[in-house]
PDB file of N, CA and C in Angstrom:
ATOM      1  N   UNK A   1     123.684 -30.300 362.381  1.00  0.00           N
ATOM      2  CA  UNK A   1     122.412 -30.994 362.260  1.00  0.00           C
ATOM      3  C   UNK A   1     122.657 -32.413 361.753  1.00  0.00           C
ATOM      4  N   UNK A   2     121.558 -33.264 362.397  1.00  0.00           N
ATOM      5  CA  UNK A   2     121.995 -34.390 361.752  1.00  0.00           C
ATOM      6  C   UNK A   2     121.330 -35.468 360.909  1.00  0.00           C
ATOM      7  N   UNK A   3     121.566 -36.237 359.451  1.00  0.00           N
ATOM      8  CA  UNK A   3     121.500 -36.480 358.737  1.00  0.00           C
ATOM      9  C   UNK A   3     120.560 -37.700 359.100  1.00  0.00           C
ATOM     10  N   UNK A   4     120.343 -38.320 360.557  1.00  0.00           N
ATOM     11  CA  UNK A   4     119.728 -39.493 360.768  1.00  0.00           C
ATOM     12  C   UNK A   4     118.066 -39.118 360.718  1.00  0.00           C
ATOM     13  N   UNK A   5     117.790 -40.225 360.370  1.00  0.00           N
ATOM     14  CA  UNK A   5     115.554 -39.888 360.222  1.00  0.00           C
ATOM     15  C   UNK A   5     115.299 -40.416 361.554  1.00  0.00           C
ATOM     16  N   UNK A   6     114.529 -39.711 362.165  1.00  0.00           N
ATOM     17  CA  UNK A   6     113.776 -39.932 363.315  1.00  0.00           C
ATOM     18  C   UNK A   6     112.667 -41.515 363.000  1.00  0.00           C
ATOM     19  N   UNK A   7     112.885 -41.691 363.216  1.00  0.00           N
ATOM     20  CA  UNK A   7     111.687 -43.269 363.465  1.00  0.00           C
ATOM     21  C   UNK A   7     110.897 -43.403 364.823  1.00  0.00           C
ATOM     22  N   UNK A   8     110.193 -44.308 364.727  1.00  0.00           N
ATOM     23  CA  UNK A   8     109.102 -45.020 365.798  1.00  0.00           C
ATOM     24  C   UNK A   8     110.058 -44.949 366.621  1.00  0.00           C
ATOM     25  N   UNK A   9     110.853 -45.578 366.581  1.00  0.00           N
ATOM     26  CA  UNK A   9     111.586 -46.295 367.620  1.00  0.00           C
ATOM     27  C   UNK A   9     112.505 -45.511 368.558  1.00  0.00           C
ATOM     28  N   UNK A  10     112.985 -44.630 367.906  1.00  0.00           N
ATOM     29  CA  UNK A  10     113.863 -43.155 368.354  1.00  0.00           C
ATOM     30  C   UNK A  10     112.503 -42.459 368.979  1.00  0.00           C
ATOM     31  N   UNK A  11     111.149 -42.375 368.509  1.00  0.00           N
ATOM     32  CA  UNK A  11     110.464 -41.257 369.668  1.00  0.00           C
ATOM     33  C   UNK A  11     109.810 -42.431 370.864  1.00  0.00           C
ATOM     34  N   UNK A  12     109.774 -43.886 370.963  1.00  0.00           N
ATOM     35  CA  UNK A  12     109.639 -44.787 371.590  1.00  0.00           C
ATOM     36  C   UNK A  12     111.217 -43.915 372.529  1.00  0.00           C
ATOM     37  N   UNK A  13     112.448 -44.374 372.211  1.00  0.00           N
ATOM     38  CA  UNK A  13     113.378 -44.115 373.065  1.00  0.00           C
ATOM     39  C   UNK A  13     113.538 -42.877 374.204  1.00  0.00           C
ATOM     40  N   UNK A  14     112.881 -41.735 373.703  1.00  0.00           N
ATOM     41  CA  UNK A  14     113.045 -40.291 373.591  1.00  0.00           C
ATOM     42  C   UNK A  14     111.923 -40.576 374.640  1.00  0.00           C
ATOM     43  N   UNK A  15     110.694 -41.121 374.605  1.00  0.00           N
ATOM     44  CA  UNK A  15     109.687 -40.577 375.030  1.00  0.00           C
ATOM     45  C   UNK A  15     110.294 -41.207 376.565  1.00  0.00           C
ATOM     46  N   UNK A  16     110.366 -42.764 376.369  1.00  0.00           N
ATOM     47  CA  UNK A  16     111.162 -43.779 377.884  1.00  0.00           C
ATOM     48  C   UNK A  16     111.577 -42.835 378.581  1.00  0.00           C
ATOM     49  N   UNK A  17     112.636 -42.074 377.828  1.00  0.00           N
ATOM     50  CA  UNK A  17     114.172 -41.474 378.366  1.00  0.00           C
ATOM     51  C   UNK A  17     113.482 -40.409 379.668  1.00  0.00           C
ATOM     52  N   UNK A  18     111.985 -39.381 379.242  1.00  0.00           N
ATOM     53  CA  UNK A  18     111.912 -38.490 379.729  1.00  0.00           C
ATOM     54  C   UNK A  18     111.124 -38.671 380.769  1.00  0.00           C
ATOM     55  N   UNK A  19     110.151 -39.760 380.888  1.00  0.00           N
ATOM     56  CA  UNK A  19     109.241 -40.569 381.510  1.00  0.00           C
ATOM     57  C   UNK A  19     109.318 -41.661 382.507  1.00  0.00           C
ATOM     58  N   UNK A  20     108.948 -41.920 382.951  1.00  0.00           N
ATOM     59  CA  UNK A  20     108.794 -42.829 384.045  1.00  0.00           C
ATOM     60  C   UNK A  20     108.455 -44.316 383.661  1.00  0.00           C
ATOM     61  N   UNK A  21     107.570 -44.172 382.612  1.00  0.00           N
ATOM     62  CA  UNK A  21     106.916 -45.632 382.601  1.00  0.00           C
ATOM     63  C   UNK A  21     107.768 -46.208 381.140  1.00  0.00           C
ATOM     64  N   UNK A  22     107.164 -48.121 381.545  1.00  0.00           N
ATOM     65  CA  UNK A  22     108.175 -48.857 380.861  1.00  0.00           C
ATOM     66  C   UNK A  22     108.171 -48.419 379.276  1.00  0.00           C
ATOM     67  N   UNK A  23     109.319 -49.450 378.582  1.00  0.00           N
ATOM     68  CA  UNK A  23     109.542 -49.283 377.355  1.00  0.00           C
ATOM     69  C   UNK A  23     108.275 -49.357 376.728  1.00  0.00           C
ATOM     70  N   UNK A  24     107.361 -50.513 376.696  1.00  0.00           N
ATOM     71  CA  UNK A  24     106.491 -51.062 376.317  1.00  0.00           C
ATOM     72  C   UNK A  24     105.153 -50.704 376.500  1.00  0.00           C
ATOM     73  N   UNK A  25     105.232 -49.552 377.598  1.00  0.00           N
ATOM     74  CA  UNK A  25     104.037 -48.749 377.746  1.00  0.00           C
ATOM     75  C   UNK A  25     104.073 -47.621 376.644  1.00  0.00           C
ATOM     76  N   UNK A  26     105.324 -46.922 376.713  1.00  0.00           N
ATOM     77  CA  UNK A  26     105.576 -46.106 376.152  1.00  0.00           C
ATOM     78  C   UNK A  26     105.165 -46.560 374.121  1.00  0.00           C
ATOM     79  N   UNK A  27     105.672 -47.837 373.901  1.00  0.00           N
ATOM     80  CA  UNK A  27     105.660 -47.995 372.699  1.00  0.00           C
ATOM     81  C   UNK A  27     103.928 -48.493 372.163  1.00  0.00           C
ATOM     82  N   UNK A  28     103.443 -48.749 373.184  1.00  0.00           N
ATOM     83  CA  UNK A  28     101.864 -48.708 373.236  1.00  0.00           C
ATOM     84  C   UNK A  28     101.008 -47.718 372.936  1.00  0.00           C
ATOM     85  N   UNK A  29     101.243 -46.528 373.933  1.00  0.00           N
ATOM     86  CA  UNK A  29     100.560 -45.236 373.496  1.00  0.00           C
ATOM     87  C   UNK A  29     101.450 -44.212 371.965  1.00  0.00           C
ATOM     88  N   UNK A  30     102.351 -44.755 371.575  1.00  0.00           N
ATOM     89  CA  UNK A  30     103.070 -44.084 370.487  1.00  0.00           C
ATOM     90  C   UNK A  30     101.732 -45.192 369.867  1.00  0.00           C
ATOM     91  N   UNK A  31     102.030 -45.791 369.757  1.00  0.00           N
ATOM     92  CA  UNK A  31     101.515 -46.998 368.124  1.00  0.00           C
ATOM     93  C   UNK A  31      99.619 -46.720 368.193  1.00  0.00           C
ATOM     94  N   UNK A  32      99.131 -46.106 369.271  1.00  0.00           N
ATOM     95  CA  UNK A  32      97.768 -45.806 369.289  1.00  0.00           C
ATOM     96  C   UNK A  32      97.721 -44.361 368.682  1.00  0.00           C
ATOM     97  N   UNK A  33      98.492 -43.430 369.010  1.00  0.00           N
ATOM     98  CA  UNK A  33      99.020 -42.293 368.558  1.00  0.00           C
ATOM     99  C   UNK A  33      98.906 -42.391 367.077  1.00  0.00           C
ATOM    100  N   UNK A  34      99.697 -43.563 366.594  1.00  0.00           N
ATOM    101  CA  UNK A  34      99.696 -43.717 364.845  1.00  0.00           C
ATOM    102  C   UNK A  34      98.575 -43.964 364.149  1.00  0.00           C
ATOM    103  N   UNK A  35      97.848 -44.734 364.989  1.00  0.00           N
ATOM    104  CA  UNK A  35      96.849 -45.539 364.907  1.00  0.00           C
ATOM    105  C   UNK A  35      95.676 -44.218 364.711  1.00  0.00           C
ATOM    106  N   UNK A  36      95.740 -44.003 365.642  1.00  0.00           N
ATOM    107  CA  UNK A  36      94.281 -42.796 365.401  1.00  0.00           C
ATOM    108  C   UNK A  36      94.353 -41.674 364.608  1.00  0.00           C
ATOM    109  N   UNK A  37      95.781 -41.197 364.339  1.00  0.00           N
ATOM    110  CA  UNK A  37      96.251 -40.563 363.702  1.00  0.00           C
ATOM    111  C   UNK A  37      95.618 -40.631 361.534  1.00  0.00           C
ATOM    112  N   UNK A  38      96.082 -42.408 361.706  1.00  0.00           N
ATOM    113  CA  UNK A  38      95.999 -42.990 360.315  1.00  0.00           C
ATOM    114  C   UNK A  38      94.365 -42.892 359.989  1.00  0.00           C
ATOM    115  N   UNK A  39      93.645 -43.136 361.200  1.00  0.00           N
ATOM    116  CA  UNK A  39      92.019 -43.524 361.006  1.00  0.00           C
ATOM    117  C   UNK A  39      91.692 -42.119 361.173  1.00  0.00           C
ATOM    118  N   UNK A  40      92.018 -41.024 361.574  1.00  0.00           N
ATOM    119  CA  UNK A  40      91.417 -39.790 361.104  1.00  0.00           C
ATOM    120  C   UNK A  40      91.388 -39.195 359.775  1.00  0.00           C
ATOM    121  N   UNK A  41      92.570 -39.712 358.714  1.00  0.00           N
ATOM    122  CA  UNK A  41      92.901 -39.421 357.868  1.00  0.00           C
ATOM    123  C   UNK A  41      92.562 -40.194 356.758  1.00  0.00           C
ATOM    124  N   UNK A  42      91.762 -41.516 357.035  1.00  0.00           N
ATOM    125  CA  UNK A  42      91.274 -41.926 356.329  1.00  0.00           C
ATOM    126  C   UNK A  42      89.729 -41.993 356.584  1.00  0.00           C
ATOM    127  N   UNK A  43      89.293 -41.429 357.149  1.00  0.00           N
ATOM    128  CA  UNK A  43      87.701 -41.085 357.686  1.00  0.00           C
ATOM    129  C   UNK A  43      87.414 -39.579 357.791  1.00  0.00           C
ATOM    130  N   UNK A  44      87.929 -38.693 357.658  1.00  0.00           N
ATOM    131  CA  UNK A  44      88.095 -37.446 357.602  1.00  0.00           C
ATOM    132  C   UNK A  44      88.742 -36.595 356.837  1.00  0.00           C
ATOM    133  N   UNK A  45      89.487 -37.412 355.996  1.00  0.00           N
ATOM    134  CA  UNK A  45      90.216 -36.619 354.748  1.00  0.00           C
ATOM    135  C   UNK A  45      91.779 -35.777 355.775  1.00  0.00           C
ATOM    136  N   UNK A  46      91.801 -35.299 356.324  1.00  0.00           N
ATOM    137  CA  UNK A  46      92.316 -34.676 357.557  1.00  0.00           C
ATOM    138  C   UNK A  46      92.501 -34.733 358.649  1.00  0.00           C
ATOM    139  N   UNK A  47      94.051 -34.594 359.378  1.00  0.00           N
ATOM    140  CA  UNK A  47      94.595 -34.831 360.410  1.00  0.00           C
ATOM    141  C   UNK A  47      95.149 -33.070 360.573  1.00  0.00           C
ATOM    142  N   UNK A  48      94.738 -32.103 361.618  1.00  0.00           N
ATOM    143  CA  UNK A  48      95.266 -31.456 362.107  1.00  0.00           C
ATOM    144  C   UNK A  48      96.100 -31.223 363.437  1.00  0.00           C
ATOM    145  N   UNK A  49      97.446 -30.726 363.393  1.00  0.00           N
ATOM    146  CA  UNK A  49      98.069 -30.836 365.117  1.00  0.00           C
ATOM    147  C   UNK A  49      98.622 -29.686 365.375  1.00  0.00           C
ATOM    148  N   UNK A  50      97.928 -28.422 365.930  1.00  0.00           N
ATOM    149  CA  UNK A  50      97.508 -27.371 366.012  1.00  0.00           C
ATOM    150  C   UNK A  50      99.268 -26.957 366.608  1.00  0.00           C
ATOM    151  N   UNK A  51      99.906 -25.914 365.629  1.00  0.00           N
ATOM    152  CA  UNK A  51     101.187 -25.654 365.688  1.00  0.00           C
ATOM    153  C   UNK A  51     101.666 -26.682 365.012  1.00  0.00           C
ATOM    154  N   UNK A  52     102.090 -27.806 364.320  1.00  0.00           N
ATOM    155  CA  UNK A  52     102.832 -28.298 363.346  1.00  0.00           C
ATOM    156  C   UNK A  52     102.173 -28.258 361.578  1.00  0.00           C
ATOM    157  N   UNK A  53     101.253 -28.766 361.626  1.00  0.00           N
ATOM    158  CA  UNK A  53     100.614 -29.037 360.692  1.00  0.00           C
ATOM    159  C   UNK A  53      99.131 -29.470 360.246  1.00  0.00           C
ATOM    160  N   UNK A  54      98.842 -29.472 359.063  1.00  0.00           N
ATOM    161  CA  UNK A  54      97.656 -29.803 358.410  1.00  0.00           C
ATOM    162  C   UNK A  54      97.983 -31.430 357.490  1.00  0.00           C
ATOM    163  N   UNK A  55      97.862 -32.482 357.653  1.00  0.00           N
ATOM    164  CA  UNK A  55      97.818 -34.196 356.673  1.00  0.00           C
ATOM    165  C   UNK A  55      96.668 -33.569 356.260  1.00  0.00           C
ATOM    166  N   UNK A  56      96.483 -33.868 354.946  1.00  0.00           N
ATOM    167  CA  UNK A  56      95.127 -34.012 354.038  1.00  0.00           C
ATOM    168  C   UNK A  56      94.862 -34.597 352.752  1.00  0.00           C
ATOM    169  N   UNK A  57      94.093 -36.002 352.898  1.00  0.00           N
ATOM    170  CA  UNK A  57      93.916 -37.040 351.765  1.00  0.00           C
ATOM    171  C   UNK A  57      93.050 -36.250 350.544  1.00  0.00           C
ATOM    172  N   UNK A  58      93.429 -36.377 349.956  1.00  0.00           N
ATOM    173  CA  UNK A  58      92.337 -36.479 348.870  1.00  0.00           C
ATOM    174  C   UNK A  58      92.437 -37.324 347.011  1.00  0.00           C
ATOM    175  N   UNK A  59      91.513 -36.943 346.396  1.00  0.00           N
ATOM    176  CA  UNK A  59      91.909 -37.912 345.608  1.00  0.00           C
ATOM    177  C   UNK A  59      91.978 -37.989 344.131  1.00  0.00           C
ATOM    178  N   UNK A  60      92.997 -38.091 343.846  1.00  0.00           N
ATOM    179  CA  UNK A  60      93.755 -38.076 342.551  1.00  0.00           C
ATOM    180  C   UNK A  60      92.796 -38.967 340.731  1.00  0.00           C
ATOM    181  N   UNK A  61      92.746 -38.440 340.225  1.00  0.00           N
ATOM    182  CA  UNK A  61      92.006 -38.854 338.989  1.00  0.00           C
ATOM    183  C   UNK A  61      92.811 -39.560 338.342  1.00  0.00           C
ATOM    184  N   UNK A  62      92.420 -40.387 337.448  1.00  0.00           N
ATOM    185  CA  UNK A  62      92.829 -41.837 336.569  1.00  0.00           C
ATOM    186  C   UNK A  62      94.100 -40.517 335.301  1.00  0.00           C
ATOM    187  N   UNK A  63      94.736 -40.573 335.045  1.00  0.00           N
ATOM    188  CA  UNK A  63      95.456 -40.114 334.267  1.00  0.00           C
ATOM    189  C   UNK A  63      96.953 -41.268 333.413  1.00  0.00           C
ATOM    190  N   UNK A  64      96.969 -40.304 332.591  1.00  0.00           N
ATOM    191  CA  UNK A  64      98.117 -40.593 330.968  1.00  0.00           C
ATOM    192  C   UNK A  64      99.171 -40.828 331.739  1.00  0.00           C
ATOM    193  N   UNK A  65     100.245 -42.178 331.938  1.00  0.00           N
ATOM    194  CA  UNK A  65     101.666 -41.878 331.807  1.00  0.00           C
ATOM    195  C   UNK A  65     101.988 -42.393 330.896  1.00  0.00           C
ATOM    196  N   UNK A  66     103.388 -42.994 331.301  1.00  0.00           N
ATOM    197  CA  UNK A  66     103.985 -43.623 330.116  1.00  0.00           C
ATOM    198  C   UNK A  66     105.312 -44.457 330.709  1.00  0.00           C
ATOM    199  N   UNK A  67     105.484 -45.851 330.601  1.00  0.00           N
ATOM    200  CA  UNK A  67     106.250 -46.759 330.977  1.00  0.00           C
ATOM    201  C   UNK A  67     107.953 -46.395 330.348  1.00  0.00           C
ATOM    202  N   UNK A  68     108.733 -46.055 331.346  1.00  0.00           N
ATOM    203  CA  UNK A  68     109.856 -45.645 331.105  1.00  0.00           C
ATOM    204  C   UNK A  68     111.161 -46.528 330.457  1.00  0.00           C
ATOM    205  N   UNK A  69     110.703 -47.628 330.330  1.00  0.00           N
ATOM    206  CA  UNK A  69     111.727 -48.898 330.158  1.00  0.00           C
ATOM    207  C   UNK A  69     111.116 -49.403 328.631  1.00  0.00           C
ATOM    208  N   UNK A  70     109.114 -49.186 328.225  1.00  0.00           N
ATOM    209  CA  UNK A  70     109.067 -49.591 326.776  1.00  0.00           C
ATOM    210  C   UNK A  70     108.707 -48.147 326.312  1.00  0.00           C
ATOM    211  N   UNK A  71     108.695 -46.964 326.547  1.00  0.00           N
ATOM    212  CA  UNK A  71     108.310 -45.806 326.534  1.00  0.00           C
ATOM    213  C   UNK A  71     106.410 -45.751 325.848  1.00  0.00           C
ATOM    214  N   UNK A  72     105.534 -47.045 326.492  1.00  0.00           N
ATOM    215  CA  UNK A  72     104.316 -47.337 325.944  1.00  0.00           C
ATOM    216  C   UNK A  72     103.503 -46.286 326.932  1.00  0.00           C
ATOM    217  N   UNK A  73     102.609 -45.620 326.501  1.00  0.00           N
ATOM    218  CA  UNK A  73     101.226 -45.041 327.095  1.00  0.00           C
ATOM    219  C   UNK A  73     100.639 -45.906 327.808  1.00  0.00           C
ATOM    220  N   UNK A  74     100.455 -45.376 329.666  1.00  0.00           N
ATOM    221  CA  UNK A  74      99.257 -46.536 330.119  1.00  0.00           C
ATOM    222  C   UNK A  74      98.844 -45.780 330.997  1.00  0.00           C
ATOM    223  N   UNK A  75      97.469 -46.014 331.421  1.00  0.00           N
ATOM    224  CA  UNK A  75      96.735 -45.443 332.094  1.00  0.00           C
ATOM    225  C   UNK A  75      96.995 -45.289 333.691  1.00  0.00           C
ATOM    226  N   UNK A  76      96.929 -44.169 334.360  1.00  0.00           N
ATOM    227  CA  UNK A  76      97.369 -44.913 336.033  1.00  0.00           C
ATOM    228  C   UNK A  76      95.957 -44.450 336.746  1.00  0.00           C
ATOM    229  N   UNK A  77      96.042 -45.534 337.558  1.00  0.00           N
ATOM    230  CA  UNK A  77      94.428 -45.666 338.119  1.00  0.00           C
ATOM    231  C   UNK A  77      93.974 -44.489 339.104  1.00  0.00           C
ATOM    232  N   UNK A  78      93.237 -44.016 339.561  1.00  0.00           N
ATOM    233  CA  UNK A  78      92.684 -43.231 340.606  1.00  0.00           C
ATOM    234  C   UNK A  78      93.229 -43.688 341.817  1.00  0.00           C
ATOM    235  N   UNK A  79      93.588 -42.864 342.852  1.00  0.00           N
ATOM    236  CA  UNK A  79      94.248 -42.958 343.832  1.00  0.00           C
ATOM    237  C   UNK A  79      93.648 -42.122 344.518  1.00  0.00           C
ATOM    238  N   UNK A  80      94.176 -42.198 346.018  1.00  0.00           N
ATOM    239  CA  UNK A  80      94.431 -41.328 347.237  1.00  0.00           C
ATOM    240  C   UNK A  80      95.647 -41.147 347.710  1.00  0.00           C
ATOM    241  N   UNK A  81      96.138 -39.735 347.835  1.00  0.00           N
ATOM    242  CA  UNK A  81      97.455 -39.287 348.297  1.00  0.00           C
ATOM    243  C   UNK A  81      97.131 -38.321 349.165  1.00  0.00           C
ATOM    244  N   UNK A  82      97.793 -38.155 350.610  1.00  0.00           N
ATOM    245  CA  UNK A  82      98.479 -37.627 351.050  1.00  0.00           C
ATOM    246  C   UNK A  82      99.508 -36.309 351.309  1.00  0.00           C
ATOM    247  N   UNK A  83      99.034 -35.272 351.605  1.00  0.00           N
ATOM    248  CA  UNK A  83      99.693 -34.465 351.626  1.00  0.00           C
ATOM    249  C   UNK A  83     100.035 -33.705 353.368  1.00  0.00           C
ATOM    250  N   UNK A  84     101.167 -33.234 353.408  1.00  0.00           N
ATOM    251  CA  UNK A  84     100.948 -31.890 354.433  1.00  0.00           C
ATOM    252  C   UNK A  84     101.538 -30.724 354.661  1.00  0.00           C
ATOM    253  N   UNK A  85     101.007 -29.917 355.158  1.00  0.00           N
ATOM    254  CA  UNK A  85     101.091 -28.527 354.853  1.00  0.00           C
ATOM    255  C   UNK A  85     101.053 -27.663 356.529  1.00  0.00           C
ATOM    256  N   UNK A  86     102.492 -27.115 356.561  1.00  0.00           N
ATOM    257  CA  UNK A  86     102.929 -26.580 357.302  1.00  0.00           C
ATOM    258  C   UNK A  86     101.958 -25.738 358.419  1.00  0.00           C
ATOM    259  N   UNK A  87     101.662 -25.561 359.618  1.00  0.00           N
ATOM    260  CA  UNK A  87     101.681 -24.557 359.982  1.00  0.00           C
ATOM    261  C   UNK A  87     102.351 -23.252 359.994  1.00  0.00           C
ATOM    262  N   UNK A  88     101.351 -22.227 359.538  1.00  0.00           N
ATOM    263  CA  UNK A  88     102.173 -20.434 359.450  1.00  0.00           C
ATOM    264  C   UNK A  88     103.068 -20.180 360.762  1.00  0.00           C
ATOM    265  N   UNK A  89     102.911 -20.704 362.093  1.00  0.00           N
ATOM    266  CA  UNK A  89     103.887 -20.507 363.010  1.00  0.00           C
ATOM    267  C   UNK A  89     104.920 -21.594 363.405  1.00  0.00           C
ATOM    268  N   UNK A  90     104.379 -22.548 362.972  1.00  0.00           N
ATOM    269  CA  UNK A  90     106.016 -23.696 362.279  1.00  0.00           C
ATOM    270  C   UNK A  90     106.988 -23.096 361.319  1.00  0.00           C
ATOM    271  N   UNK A  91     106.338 -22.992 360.164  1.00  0.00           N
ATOM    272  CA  UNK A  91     107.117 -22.188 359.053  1.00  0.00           C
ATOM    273  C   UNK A  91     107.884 -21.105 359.026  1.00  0.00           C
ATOM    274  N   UNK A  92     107.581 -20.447 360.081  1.00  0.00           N
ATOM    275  CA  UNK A  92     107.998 -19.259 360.691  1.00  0.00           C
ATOM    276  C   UNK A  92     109.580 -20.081 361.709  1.00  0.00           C
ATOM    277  N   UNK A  93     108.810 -20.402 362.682  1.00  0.00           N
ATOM    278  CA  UNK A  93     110.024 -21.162 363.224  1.00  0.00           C
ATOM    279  C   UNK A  93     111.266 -21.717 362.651  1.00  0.00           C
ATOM    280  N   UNK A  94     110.809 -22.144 361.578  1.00  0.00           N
ATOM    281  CA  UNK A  94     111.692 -23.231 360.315  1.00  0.00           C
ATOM    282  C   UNK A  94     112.295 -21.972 359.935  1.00  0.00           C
ATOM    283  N   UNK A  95     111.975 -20.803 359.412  1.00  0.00           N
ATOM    284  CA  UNK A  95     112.824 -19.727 358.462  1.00  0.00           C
ATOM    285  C   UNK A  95     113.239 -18.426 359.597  1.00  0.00           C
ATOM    286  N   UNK A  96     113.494 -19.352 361.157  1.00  0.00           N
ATOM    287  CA  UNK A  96     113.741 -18.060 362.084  1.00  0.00           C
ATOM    288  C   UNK A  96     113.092 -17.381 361.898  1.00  0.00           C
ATOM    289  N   UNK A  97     111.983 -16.581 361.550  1.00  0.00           N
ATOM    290  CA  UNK A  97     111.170 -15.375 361.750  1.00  0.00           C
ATOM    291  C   UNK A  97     110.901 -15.868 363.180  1.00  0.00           C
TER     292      UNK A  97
END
């Protein structure tokens, strides 16, 4: 197996390789792909892709840390993060069942 991360640009290559149409078509409908992908998930809380997975935003409360370099207490602001969560027949796949 190998140690390299898949990028844009590797499923841009991958997609060319199997397809007919140009580089630049190809890297068009990937980047709309991202694109609608990102705006579901920020307008819907959730991105589902039925057999891989569940993306789901939601949002994190103002909480206590503490600065590691003066070891001072400071507050960290409210956020939105990101999560995702396997499909049961991915997961399956992943652990050979």
């Amino acid at each position: 197996m190998s140690d390299k991360t898949l990028t844009k640009a590797d499923i841009v290559d991958i997609i060319y390789d199997k397809t007919e149409k140009n580089r630049n078509e190809v890297k068009k409908l990937v980047e709309s792909l991202l694109r609608l992908s990102k705006q579901a998930i920020k307008k819907d809380h959730f991105l589902l892709v039925s057999g891989l997975g569940k993306f789901e935003a939601y949002d994190k409360k103002a909480r206590k840390g503490r600065n590691p370099q003066t070891d001072a207490t400071i507050t960290l602001p409210p956020r939105k993060v990101v999560v995702f969560r396997l499909s049961r027949k991915f997961r399956a796949e992943l652990n050979g069942n």
